[in-house]
PDB file of N, CA and C in Angstrom:
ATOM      1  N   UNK A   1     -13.260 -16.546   7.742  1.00  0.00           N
ATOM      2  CA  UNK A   1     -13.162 -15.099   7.818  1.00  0.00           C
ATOM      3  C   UNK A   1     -11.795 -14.722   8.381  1.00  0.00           C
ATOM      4  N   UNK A   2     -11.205 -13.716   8.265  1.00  0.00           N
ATOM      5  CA  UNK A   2      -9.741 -12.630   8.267  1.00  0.00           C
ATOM      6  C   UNK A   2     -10.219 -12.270   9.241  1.00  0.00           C
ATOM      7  N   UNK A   3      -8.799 -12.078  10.054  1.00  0.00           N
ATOM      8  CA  UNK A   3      -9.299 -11.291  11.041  1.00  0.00           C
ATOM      9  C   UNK A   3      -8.251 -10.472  10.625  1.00  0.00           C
ATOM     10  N   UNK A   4      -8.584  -8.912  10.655  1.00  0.00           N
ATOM     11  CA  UNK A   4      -8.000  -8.010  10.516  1.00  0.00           C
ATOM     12  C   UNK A   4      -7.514  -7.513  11.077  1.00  0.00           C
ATOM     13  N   UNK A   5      -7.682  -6.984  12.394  1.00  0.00           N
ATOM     14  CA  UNK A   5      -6.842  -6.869  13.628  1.00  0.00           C
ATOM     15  C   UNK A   5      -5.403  -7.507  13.459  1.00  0.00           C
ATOM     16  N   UNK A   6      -5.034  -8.571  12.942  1.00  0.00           N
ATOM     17  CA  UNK A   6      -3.891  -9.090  12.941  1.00  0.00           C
ATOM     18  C   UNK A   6      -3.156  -8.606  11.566  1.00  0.00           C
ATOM     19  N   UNK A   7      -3.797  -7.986  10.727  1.00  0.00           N
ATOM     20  CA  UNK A   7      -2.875  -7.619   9.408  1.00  0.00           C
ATOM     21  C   UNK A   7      -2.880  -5.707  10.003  1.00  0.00           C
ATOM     22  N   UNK A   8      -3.489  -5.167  10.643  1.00  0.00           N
ATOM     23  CA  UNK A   8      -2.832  -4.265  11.414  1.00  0.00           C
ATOM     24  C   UNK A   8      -2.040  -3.952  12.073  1.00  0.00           C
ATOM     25  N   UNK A   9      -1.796  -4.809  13.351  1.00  0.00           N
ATOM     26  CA  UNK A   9      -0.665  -5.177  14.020  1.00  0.00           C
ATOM     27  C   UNK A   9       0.354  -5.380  13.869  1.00  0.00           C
ATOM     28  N   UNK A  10       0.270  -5.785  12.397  1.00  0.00           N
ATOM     29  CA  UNK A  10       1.842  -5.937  11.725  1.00  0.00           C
ATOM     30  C   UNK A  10       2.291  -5.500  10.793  1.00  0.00           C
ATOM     31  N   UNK A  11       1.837  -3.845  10.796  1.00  0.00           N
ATOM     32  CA  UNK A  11       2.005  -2.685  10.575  1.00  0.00           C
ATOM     33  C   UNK A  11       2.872  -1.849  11.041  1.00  0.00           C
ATOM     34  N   UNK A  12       2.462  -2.260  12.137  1.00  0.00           N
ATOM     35  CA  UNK A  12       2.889  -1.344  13.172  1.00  0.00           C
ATOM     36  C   UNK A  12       4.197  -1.427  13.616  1.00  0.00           C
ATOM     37  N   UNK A  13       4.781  -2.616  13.760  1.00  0.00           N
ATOM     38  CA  UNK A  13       6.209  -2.879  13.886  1.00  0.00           C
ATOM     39  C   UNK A  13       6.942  -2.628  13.052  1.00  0.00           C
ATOM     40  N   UNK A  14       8.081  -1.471  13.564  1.00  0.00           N
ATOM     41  CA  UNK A  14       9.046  -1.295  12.598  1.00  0.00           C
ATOM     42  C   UNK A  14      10.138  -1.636  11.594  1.00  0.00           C
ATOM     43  N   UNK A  15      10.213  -2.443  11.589  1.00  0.00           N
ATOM     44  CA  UNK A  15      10.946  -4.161  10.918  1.00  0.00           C
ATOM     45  C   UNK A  15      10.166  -3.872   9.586  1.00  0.00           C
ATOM     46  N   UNK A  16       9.180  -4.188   9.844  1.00  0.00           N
ATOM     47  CA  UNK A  16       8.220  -4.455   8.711  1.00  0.00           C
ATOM     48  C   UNK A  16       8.117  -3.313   7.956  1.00  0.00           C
ATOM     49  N   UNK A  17       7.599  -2.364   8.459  1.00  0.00           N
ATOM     50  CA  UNK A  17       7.126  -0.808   7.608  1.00  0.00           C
ATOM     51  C   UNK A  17       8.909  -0.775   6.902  1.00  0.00           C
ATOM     52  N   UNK A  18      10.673  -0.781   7.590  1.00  0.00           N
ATOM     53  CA  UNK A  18      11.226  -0.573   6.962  1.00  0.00           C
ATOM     54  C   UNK A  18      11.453  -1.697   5.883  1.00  0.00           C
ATOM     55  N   UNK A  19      11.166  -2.582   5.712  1.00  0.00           N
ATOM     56  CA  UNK A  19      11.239  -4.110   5.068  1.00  0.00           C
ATOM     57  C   UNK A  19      10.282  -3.394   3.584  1.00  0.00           C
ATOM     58  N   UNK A  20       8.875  -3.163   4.006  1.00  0.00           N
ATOM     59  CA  UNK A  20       7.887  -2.962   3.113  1.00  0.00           C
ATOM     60  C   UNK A  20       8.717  -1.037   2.323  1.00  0.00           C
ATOM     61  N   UNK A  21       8.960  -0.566   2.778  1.00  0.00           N
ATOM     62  CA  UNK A  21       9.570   0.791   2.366  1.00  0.00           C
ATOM     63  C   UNK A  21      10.990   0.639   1.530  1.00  0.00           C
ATOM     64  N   UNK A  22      11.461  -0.430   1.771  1.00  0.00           N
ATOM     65  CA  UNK A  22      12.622  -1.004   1.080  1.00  0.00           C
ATOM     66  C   UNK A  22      12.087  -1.448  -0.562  1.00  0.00           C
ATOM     67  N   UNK A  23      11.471  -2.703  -0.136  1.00  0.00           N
ATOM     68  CA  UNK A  23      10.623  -3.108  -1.873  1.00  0.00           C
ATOM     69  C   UNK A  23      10.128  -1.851  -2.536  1.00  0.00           C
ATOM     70  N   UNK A  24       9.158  -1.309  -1.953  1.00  0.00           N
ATOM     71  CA  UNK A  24       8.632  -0.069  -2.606  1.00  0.00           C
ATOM     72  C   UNK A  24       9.794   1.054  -2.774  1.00  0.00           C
ATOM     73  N   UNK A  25      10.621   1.049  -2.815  1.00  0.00           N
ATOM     74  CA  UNK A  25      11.610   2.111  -3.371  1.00  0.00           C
ATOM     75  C   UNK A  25      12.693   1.407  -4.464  1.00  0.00           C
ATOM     76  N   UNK A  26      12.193   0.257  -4.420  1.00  0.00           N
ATOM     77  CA  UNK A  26      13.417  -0.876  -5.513  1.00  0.00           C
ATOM     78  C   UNK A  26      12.000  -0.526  -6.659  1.00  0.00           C
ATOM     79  N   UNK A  27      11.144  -1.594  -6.195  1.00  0.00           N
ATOM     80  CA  UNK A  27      10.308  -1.298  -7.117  1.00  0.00           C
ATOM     81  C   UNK A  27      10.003   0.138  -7.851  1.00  0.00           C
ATOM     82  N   UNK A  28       9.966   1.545  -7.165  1.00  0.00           N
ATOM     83  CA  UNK A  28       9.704   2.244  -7.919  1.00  0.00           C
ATOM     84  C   UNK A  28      10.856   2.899  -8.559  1.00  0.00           C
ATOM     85  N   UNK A  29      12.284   2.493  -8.637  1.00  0.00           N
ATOM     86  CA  UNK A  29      13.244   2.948  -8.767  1.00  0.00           C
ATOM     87  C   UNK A  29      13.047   1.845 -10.297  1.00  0.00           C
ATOM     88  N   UNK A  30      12.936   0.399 -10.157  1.00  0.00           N
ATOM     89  CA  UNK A  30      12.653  -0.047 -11.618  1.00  0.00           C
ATOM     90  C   UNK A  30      11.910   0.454 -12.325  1.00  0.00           C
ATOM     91  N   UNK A  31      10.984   0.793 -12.135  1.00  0.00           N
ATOM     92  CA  UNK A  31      10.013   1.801 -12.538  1.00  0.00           C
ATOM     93  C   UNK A  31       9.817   2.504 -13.567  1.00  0.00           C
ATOM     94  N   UNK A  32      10.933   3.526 -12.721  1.00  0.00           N
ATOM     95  CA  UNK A  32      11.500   4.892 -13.258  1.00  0.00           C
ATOM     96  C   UNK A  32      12.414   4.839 -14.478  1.00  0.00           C
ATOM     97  N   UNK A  33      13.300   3.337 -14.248  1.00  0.00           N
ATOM     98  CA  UNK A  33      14.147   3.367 -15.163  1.00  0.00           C
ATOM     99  C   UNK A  33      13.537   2.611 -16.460  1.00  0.00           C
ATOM    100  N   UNK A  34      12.419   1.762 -16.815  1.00  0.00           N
ATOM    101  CA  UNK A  34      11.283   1.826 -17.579  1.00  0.00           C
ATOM    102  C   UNK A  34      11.064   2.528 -18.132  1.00  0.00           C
ATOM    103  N   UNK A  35      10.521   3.143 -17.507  1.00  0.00           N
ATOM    104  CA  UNK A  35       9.603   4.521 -18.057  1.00  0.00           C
ATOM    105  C   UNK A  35      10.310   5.538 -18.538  1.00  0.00           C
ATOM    106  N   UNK A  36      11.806   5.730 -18.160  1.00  0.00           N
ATOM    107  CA  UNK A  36      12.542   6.920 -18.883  1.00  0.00           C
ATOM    108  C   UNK A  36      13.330   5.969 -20.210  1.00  0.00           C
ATOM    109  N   UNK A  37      13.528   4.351 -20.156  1.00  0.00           N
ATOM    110  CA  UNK A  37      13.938   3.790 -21.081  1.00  0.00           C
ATOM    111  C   UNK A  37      13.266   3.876 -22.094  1.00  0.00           C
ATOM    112  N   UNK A  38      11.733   4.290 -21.737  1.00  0.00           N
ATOM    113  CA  UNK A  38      11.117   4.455 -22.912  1.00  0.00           C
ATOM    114  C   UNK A  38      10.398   5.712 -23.694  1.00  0.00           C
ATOM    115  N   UNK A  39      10.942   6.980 -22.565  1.00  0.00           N
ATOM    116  CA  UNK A  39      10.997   7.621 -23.268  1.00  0.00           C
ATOM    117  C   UNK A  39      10.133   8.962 -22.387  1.00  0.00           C
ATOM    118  N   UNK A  40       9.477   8.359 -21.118  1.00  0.00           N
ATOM    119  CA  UNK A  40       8.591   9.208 -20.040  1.00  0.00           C
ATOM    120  C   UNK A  40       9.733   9.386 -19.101  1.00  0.00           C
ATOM    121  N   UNK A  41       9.948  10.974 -19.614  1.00  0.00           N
ATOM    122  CA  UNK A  41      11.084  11.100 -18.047  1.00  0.00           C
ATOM    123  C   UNK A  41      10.625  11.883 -16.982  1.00  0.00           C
ATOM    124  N   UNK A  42       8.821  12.547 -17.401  1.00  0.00           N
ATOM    125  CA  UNK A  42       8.715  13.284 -16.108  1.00  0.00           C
ATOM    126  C   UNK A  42       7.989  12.140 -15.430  1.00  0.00           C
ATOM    127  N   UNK A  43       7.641  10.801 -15.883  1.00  0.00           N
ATOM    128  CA  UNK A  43       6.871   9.879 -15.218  1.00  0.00           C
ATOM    129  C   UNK A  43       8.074   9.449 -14.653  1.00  0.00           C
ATOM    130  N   UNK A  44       9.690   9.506 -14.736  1.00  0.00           N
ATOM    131  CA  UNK A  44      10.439   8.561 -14.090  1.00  0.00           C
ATOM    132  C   UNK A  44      11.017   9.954 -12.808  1.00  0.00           C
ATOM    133  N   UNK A  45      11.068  11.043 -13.073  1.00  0.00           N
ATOM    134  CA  UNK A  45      11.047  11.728 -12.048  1.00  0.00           C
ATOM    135  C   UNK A  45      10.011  12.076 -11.036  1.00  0.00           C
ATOM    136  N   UNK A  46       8.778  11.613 -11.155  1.00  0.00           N
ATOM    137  CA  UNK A  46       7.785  11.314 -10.453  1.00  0.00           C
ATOM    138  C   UNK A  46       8.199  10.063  -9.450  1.00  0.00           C
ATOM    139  N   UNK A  47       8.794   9.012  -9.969  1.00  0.00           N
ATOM    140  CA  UNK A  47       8.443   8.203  -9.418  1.00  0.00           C
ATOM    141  C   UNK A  47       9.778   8.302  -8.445  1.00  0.00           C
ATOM    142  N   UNK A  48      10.893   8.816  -8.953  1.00  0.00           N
ATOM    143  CA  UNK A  48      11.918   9.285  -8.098  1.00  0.00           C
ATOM    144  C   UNK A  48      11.193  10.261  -7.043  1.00  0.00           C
ATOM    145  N   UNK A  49      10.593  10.765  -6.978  1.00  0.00           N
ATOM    146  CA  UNK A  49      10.002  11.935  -6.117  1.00  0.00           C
ATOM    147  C   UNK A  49       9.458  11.087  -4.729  1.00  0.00           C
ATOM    148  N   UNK A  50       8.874   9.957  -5.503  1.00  0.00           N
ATOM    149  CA  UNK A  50       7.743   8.956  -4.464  1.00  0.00           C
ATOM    150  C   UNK A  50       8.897   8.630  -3.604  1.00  0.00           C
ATOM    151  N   UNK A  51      10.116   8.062  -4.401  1.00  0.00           N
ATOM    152  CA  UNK A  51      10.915   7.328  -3.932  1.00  0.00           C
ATOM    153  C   UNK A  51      11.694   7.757  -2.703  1.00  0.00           C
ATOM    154  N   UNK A  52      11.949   8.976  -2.993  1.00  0.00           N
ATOM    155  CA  UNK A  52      12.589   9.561  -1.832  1.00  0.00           C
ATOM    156  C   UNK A  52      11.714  10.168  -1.090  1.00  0.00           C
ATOM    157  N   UNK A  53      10.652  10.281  -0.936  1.00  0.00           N
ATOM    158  CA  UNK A  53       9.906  10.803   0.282  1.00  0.00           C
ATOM    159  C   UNK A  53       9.322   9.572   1.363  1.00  0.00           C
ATOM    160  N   UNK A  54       9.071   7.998   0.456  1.00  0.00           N
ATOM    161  CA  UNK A  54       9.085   6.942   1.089  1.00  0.00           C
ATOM    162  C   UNK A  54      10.788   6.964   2.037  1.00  0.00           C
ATOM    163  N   UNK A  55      11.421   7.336   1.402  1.00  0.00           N
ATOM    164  CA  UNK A  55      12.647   7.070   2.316  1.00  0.00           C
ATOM    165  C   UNK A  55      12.833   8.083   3.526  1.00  0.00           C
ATOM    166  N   UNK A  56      12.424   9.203   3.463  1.00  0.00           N
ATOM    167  CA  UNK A  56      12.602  10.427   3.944  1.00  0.00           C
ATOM    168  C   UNK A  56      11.236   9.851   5.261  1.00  0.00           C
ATOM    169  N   UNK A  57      10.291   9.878   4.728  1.00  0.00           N
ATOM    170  CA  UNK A  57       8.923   9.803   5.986  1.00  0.00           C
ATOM    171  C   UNK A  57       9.332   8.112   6.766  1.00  0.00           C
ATOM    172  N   UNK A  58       9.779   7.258   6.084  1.00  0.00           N
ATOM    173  CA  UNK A  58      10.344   5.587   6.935  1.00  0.00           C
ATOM    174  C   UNK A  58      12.019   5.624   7.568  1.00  0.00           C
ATOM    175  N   UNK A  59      12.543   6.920   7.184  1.00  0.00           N
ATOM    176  CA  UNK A  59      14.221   7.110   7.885  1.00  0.00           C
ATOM    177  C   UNK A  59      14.875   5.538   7.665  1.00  0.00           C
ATOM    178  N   UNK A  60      14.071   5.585   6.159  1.00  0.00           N
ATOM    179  CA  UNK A  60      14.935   4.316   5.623  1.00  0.00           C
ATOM    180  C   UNK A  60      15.916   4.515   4.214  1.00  0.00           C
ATOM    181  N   UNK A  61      17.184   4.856   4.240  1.00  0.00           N
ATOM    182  CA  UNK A  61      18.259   4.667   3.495  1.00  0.00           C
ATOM    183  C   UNK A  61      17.922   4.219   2.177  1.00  0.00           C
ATOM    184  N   UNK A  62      18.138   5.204   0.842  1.00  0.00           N
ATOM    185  CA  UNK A  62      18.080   4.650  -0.317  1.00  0.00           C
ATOM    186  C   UNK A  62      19.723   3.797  -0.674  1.00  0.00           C
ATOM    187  N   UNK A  63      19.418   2.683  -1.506  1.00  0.00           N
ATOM    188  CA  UNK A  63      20.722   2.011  -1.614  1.00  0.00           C
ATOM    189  C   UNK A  63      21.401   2.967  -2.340  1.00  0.00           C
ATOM    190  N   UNK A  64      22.569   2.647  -2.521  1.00  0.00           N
ATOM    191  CA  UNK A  64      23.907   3.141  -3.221  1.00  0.00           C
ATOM    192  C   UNK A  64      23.419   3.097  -4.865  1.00  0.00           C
ATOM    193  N   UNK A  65      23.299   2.267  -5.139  1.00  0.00           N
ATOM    194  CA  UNK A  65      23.116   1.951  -6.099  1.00  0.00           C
ATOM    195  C   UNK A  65      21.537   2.701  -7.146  1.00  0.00           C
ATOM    196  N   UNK A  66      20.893   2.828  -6.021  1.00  0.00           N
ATOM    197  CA  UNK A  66      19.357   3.627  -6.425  1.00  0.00           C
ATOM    198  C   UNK A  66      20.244   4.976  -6.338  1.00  0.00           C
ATOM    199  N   UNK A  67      20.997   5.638  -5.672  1.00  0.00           N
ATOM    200  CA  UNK A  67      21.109   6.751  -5.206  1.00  0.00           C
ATOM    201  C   UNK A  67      22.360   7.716  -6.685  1.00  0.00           C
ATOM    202  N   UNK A  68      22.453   6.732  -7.132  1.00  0.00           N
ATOM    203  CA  UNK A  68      23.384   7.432  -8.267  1.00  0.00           C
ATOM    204  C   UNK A  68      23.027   7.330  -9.283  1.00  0.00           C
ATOM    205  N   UNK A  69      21.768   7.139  -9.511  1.00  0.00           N
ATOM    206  CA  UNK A  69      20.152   6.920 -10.329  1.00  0.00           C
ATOM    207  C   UNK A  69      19.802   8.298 -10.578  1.00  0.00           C
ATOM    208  N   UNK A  70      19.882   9.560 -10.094  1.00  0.00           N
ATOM    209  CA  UNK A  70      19.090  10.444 -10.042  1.00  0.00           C
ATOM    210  C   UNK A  70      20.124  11.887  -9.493  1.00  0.00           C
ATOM    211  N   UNK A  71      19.683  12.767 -10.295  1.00  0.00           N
ATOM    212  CA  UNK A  71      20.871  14.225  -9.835  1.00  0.00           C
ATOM    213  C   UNK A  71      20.489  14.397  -8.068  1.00  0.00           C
ATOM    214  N   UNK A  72      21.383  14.699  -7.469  1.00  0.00           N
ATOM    215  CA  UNK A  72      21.226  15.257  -5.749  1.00  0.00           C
ATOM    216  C   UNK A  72      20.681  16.793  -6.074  1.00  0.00           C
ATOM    217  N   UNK A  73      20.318  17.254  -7.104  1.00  0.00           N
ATOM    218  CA  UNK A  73      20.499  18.963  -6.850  1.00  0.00           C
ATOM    219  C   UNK A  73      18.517  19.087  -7.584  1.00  0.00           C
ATOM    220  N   UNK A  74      18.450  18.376  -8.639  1.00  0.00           N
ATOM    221  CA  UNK A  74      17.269  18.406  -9.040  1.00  0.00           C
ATOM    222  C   UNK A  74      16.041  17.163  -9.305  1.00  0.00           C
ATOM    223  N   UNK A  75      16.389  16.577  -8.603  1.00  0.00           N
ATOM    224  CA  UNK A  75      15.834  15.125  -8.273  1.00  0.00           C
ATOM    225  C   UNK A  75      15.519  14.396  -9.376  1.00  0.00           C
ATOM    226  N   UNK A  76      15.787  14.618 -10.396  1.00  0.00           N
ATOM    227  CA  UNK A  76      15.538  14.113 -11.785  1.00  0.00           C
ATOM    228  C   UNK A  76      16.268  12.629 -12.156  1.00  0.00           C
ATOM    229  N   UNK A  77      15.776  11.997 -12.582  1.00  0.00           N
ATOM    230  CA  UNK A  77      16.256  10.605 -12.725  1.00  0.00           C
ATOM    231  C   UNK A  77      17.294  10.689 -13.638  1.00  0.00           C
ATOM    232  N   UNK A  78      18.476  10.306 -14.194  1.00  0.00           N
ATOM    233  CA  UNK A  78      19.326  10.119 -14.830  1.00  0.00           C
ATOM    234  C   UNK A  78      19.610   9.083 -16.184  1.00  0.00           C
ATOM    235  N   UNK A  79      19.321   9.154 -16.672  1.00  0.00           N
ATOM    236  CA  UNK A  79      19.650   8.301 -18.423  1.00  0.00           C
ATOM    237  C   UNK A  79      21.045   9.099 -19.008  1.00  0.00           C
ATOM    238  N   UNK A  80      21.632   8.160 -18.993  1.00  0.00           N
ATOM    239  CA  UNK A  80      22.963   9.206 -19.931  1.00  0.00           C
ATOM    240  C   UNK A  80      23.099   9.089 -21.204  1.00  0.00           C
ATOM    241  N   UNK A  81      23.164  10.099 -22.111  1.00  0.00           N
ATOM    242  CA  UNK A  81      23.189  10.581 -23.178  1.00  0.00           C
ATOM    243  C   UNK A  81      21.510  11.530 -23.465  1.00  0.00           C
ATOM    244  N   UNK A  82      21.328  11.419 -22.730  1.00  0.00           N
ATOM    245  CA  UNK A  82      19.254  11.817 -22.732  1.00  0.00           C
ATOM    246  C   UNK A  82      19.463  13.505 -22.396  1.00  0.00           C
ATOM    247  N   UNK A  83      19.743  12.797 -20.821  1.00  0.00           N
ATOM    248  CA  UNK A  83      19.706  14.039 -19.796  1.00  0.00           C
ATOM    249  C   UNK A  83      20.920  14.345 -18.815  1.00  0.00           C
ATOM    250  N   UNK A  84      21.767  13.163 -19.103  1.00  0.00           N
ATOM    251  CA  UNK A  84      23.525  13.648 -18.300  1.00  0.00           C
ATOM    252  C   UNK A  84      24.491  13.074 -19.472  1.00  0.00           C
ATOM    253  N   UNK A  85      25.584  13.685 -18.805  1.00  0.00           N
ATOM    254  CA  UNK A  85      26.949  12.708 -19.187  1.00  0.00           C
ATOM    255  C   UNK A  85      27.774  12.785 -18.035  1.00  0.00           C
ATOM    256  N   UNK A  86      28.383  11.679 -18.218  1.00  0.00           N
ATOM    257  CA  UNK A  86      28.833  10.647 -17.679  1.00  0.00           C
ATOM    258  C   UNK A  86      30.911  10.916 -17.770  1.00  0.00           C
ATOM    259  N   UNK A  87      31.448  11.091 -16.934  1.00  0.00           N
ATOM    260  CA  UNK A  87      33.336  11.412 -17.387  1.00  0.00           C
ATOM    261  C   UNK A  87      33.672  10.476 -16.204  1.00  0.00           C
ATOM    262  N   UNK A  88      34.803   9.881 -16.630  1.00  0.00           N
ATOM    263  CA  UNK A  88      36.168   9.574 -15.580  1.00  0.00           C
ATOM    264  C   UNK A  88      37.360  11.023 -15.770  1.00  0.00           C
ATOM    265  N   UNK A  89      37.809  11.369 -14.719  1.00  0.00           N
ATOM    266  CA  UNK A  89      38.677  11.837 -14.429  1.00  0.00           C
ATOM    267  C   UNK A  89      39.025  11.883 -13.261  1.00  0.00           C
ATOM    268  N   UNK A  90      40.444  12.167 -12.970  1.00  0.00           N
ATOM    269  CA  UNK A  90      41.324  11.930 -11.711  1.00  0.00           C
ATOM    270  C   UNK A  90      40.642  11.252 -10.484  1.00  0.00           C
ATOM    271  N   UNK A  91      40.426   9.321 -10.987  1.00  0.00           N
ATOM    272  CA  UNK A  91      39.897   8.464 -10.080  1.00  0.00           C
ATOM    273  C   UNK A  91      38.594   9.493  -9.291  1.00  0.00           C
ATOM    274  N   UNK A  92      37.350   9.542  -9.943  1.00  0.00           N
ATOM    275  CA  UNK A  92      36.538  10.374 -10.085  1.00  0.00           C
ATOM    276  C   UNK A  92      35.698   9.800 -11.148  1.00  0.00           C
ATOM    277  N   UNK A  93      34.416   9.622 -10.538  1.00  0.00           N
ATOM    278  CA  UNK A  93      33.158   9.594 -12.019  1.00  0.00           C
ATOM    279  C   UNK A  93      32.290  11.049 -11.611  1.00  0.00           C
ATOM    280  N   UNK A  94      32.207  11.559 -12.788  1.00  0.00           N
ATOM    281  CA  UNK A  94      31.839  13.037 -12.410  1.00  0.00           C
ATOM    282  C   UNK A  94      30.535  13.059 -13.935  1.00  0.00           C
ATOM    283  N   UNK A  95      29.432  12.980 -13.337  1.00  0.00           N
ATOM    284  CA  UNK A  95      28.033  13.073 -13.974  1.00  0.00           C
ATOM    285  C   UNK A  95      27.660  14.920 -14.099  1.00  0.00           C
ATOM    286  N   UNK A  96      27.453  14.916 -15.318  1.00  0.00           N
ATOM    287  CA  UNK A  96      26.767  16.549 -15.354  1.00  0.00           C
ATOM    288  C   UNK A  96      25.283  16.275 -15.776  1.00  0.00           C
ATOM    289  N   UNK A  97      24.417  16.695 -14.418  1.00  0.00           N
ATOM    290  CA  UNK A  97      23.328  16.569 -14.898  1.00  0.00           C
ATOM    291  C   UNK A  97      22.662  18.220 -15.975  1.00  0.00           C
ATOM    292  N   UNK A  98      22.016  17.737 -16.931  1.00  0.00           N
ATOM    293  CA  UNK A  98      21.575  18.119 -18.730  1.00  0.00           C
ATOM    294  C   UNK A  98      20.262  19.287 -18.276  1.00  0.00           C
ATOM    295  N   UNK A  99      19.654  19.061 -17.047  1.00  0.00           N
ATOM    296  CA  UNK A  99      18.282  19.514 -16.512  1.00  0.00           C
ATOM    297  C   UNK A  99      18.607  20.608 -15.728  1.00  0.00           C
ATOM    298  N   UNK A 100      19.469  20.422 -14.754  1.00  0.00           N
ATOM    299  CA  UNK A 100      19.667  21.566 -13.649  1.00  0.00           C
ATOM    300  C   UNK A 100      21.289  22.498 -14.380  1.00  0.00           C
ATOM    301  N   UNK A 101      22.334  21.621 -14.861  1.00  0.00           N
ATOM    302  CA  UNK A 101      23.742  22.321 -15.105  1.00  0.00           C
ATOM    303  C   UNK A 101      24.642  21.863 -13.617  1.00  0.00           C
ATOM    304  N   UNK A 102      24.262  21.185 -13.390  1.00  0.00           N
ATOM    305  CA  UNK A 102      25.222  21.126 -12.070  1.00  0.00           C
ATOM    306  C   UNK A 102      26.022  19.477 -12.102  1.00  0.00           C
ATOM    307  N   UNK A 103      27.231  19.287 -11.498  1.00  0.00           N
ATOM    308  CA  UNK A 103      28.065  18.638 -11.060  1.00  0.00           C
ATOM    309  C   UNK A 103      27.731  17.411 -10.122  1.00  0.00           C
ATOM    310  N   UNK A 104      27.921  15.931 -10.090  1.00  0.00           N
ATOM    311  CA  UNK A 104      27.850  15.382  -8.959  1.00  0.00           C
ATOM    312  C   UNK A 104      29.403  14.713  -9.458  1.00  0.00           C
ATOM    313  N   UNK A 105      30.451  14.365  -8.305  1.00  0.00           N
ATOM    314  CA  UNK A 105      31.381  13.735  -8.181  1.00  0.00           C
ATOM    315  C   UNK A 105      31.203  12.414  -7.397  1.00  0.00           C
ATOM    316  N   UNK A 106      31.680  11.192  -7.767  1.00  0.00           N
ATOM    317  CA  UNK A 106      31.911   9.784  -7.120  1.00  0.00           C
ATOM    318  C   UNK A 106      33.395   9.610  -7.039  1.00  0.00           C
ATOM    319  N   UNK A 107      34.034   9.000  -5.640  1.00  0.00           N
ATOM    320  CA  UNK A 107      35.241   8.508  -6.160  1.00  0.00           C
ATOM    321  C   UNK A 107      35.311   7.100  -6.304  1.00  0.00           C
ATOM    322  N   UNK A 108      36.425   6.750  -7.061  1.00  0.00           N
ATOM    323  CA  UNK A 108      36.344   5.475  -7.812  1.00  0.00           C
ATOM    324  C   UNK A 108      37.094   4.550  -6.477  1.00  0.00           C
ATOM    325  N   UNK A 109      36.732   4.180  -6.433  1.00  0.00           N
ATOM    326  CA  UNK A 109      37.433   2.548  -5.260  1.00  0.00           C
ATOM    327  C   UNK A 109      38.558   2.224  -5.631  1.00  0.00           C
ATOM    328  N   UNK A 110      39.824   1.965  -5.248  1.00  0.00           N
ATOM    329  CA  UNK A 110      40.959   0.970  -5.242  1.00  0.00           C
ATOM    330  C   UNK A 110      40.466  -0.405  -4.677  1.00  0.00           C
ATOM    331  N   UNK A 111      40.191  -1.073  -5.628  1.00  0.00           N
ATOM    332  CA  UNK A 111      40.095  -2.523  -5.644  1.00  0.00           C
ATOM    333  C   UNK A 111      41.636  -3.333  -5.651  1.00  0.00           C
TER     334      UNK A 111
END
């Protein structure tokens, strides 16, 4: 028999909840990009929705990389040619998201 008491306990430590809040926002960030690859984009803005409120309620950091996944203005997941496009200009990647009309700017790194 389990003793359960001990799969509680290690819950509770914060290590863990941000460890476990980490996978679950990769995972639902693959997800999303699934599901809009195939063609469900309010199922991949759903799952963007999950995604950032797991991050928001654990004050755990979406990566860089998840985070330029999805417009900042209308939380909508991003596919380009679908629902954004995508420009370089003046060392600048500048995404127009297709859903809201609005602007996000990146600057490009000197490598």
């Amino acid at each position: 028999m389990v003793d359960l008491t001990m799969f509680k306990l290690s819950y509770k430590n914060k290590k863990v909840q941000n460890i476990i809040a980490k996978n679950r926002i990769k995972k639902l960030f693959i997800l999303a990009e699934e599901k809009a690859l195939s063609g469900n984009l309010t199922l991949a803005n759903r799952y963007v929705n999950i995604a950032r409120r797991i991050s928001m309620r654990n004050l755990v950091p979406i990566h860089k990389d998840f985070k330029r996944k999805f417009c900042k203005h209308c939380y909508s997941f991003l596919l380009p040619d679908v629902n954004c496009r995508i420009r370089l200009r003046d060392k600048k990647v500048i995404i127009y998201c297709k859903t809201c009309n609005r602007y996000t700017r990146f600057p490009i790194k000197n490598s």
